[in-house]
C-alpha atoms as a PDB file:
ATOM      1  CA  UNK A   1      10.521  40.757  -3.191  1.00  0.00           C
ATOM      2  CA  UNK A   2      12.988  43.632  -3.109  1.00  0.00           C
ATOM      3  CA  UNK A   3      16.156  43.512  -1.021  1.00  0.00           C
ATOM      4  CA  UNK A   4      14.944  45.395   1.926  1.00  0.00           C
ATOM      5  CA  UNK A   5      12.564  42.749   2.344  1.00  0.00           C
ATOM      6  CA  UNK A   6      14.689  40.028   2.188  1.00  0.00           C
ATOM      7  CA  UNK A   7      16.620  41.124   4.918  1.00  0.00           C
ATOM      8  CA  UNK A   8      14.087  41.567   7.321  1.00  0.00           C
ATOM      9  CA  UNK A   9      13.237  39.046   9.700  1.00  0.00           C
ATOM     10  CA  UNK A  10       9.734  37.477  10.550  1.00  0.00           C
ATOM     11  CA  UNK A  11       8.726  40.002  13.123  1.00  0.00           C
ATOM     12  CA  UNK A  12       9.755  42.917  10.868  1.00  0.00           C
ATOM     13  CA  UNK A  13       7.335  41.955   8.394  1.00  0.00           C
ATOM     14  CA  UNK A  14       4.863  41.190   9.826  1.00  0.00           C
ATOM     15  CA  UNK A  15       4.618  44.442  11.822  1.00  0.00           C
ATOM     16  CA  UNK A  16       3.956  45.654   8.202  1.00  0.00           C
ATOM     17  CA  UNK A  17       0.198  43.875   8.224  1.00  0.00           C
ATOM     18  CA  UNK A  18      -2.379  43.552  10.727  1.00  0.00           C
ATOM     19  CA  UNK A  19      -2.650  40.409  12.227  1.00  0.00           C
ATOM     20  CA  UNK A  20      -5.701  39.933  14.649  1.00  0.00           C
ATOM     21  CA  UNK A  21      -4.567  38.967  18.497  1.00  0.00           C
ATOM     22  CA  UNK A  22      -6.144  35.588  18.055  1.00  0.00           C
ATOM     23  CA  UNK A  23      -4.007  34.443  14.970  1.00  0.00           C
ATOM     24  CA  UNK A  24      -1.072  35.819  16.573  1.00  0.00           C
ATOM     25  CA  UNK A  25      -1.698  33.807  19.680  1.00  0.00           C
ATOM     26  CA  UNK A  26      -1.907  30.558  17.578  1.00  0.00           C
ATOM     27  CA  UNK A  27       0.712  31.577  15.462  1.00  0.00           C
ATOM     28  CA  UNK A  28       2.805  32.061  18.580  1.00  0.00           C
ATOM     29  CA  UNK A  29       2.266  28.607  20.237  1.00  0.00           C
ATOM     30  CA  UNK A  30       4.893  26.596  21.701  1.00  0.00           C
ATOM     31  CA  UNK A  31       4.587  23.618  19.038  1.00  0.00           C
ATOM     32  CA  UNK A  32       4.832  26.316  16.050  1.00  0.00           C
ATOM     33  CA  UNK A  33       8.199  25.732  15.023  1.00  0.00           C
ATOM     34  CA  UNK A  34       7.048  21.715  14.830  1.00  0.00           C
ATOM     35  CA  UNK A  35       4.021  22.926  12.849  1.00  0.00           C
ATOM     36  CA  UNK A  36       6.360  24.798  10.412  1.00  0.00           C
ATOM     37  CA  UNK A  37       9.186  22.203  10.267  1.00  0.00           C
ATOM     38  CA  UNK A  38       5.901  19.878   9.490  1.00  0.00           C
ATOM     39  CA  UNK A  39       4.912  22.182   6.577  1.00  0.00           C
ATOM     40  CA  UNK A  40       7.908  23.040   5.180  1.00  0.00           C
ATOM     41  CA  UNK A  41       8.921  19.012   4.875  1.00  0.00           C
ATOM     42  CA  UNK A  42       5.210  17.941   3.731  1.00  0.00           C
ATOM     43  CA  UNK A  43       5.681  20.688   1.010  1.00  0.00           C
ATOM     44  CA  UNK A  44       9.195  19.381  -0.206  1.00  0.00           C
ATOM     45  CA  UNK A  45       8.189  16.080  -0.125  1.00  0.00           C
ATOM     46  CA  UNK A  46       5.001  16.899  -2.305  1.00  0.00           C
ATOM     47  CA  UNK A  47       6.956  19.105  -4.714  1.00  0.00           C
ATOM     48  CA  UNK A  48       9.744  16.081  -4.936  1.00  0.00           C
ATOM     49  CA  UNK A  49       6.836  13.528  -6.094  1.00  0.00           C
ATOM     50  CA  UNK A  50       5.988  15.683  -8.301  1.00  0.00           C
ATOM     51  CA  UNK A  51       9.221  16.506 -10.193  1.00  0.00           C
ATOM     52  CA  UNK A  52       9.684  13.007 -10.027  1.00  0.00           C
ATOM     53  CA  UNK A  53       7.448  11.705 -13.635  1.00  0.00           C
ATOM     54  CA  UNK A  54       6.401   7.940 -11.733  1.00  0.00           C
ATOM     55  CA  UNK A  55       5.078  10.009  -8.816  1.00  0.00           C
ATOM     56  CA  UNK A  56       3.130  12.841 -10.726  1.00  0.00           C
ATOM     57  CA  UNK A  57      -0.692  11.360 -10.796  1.00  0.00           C
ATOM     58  CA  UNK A  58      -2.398  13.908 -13.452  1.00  0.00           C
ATOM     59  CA  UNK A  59       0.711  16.254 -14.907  1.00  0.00           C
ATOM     60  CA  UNK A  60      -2.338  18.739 -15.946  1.00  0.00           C
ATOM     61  CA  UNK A  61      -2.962  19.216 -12.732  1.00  0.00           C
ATOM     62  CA  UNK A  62       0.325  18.485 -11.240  1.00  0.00           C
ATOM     63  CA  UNK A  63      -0.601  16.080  -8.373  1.00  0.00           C
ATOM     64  CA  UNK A  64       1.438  14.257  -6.840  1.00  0.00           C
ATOM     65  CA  UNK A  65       0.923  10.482  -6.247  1.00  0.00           C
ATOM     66  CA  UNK A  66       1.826   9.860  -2.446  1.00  0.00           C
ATOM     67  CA  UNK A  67      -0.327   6.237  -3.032  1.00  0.00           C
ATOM     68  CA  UNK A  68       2.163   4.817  -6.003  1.00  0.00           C
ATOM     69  CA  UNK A  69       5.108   6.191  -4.194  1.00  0.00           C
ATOM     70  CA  UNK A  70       3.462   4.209  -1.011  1.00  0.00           C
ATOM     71  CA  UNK A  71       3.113   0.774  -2.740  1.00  0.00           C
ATOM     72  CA  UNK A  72       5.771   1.025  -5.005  1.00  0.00           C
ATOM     73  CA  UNK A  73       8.172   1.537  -1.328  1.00  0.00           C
ATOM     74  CA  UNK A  74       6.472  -0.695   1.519  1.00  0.00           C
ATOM     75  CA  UNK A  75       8.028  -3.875   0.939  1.00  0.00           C
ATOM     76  CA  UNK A  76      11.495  -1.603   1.595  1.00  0.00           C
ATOM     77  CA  UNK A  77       9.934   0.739   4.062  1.00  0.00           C
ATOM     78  CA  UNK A  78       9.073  -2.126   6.823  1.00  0.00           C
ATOM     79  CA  UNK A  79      12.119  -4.465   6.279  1.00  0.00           C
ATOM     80  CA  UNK A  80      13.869  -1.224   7.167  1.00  0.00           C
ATOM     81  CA  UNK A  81      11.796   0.302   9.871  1.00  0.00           C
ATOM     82  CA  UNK A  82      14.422   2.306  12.426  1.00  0.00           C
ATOM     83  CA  UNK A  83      13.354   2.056  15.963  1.00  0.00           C
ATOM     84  CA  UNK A  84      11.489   5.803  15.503  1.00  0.00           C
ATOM     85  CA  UNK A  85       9.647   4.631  12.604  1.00  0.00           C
ATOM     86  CA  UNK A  86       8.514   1.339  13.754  1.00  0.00           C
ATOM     87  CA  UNK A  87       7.301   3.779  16.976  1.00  0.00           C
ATOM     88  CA  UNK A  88       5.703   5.942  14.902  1.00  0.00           C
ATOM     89  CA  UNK A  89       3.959   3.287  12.916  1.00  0.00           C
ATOM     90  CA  UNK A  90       2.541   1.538  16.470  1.00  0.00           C
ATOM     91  CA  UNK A  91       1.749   5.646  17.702  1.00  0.00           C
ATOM     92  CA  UNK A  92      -0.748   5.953  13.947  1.00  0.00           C
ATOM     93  CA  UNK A  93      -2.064   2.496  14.638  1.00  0.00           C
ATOM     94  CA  UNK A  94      -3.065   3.301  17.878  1.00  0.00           C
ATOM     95  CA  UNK A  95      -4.443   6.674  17.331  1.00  0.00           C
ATOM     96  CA  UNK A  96      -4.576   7.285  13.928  1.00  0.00           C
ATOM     97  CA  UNK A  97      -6.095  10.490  12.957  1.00  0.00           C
ATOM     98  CA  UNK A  98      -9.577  11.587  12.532  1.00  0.00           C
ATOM     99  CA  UNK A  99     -11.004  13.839   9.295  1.00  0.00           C
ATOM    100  CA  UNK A 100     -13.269  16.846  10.266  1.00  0.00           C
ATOM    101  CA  UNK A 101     -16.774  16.276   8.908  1.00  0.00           C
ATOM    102  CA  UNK A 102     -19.900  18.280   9.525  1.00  0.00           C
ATOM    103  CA  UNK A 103     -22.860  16.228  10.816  1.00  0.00           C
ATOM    104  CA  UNK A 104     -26.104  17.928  10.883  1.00  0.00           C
ATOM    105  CA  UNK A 105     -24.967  21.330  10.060  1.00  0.00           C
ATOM    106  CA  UNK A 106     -22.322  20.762  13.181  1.00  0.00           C
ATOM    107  CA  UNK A 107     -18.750  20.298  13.164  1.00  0.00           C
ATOM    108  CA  UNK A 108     -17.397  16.695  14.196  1.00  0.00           C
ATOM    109  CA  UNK A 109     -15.029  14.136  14.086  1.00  0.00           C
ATOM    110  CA  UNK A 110     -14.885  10.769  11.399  1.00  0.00           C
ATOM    111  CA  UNK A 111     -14.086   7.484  13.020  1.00  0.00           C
ATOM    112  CA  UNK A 112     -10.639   7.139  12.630  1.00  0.00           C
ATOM    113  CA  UNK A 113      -9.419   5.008   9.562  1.00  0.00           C
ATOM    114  CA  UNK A 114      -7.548   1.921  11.052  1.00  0.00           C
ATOM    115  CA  UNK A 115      -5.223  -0.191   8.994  1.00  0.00           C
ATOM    116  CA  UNK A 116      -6.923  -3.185   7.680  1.00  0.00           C
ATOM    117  CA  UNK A 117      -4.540  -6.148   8.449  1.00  0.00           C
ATOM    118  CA  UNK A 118      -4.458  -6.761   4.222  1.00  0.00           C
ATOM    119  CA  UNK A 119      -3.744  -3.041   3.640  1.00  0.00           C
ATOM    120  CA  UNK A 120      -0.086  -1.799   2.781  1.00  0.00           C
ATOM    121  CA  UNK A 121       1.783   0.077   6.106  1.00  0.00           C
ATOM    122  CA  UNK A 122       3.298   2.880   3.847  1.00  0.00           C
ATOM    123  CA  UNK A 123       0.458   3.599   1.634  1.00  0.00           C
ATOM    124  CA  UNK A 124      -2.012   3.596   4.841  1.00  0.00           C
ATOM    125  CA  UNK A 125       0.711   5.684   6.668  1.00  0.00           C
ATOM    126  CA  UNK A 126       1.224   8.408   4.169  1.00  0.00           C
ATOM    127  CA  UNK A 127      -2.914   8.599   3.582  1.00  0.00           C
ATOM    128  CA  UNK A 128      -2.856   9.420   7.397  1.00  0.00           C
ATOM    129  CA  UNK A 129      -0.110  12.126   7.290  1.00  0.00           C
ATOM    130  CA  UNK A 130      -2.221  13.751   4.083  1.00  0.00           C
ATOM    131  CA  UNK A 131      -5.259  13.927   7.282  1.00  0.00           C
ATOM    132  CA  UNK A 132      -2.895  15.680   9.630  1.00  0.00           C
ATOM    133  CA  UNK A 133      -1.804  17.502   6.710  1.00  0.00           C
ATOM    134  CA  UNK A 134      -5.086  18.751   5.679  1.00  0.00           C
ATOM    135  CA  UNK A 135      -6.414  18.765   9.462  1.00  0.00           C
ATOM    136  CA  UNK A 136      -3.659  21.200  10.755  1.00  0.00           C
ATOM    137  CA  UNK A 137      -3.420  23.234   7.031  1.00  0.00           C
ATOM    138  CA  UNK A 138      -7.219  23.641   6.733  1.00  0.00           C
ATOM    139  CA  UNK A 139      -8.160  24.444  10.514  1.00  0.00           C
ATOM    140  CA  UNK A 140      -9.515  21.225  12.064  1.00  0.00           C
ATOM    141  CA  UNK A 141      -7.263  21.450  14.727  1.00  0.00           C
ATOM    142  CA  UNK A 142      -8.403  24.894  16.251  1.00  0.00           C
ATOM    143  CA  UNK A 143     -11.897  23.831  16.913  1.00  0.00           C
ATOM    144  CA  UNK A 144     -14.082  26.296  18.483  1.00  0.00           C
ATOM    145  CA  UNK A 145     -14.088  23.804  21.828  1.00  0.00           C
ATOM    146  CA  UNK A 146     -10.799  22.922  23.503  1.00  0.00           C
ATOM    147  CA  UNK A 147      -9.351  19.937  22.423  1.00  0.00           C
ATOM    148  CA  UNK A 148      -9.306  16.961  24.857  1.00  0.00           C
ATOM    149  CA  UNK A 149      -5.709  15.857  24.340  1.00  0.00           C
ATOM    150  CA  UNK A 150      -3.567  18.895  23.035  1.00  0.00           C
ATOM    151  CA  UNK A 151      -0.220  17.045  23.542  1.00  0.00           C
ATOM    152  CA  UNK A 152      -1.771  14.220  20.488  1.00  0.00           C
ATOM    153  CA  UNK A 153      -1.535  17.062  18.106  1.00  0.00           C
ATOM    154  CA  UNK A 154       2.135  17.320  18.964  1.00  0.00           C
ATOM    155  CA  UNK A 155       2.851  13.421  18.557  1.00  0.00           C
ATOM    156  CA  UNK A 156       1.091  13.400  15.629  1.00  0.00           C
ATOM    157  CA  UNK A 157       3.353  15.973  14.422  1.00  0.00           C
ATOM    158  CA  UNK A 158       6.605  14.747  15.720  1.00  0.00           C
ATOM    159  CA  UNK A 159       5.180  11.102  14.263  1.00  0.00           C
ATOM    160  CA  UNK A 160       4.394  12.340  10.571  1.00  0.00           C
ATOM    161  CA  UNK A 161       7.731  13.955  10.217  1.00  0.00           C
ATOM    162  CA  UNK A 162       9.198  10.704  11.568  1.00  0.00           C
ATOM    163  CA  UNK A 163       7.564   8.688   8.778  1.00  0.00           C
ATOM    164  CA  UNK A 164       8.384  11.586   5.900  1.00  0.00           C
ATOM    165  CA  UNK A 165      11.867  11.148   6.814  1.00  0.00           C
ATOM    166  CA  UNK A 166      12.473   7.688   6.807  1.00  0.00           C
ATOM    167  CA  UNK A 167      10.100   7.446   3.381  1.00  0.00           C
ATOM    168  CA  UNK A 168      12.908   9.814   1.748  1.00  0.00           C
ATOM    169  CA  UNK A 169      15.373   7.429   1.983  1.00  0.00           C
ATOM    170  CA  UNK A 170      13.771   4.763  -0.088  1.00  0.00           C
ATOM    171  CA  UNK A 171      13.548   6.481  -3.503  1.00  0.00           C
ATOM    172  CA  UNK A 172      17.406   8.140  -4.480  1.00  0.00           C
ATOM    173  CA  UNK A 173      15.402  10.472  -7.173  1.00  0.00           C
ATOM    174  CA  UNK A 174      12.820  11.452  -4.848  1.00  0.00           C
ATOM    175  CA  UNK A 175      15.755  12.306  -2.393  1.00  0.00           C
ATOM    176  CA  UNK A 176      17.179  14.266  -5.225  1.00  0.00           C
ATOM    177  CA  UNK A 177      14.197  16.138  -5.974  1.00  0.00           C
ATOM    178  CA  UNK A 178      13.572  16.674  -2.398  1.00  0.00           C
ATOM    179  CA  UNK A 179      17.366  18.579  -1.980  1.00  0.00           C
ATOM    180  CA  UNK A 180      17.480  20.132  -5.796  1.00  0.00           C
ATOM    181  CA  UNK A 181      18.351  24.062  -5.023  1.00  0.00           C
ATOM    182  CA  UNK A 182      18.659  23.893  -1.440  1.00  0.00           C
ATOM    183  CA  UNK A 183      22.008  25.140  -0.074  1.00  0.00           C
ATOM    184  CA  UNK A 184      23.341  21.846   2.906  1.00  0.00           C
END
């Protein structure tokens, strides 16, 4: 991008496209900035496990293994649960997030994948942050009837972040990765 571009905010650029009413009225939401802070620390936190060699699952394809880093970090993760993580954990066991699925040619909702009492809490966590991930990134959650409960999209939001955040501690290198060319 050339120099002119780069100092041009948001609202300058995109006045350069055309962006239909619709999008820009999603786009211009009052959880946005949540969506994007969501985004932007799912992304890091994907690109970390995958400069880190233990977390990279297929280097040809350059996938990163969220369900090593998991296991390998929930014996740590709930002996060291803050009081926002442990609510977070208790908010995804309660509600924990539904995939979009088509049944009979229609658009629907899976059951929602509860935590088996033998399965690992970080593992199961970060599996359920990959469905809000994918739900919010691939357009589940602008369905083409209003949602029931639009605030659960924000506490799933606020909740996933939660969880990222305390899962960076646990790994320094992952950390590392994580911060590697970002100005503090």
């Amino acid at each position: 991008m050339d120099s002119s571009h780069s100092d041009r905010g948001a609202e300058s650029i995109t006045a350069d496209i055309s962006i239909p009413p619709a999008i820009q009225s999603i786009a211009k939401s009052d959880d946005r900035c949540l969506a994007w802070h969501f985004f932007v620390f799912f992304s890091r936190m994907e690109y970390a496990l995958k400069r880190t060699r233990r977390y990279l699952r297929n280097v040809h394809k350059a996938e990163p293994n969220w369900d090593r880093f998991g296991s390998d970090h929930d014996q740590h993760f709930r002996e060291s649960l803050s009081t926002r993580s442990a609510e977070a954990l208790r908010y995804f066991e309660a509600n924990p997030p539904r995939k979009q699925i088509q049944i009979e040619g229609t658009m629907g909702w899976s059951e929602p994948s509860v935590r088996t009492a033998t399965e690992k809490v970080l593992p199961w966590l970060l599996l359920a942050i990959r469905t809000v991930r994918n739900n919010l990134f691939h357009g589940g959650k602008f369905p083409l009837i209003p949602m029931q409960d639009p605030s659960r999209d924000r506490d799933l939001l606020v909740h996933s972040v939660t969880v990222l955040n305390s899962a960076l501690e646990l790994d320094a290198e992952v950390k590392s990765r994580f911060f590697e060319g970002l100005d503090d």
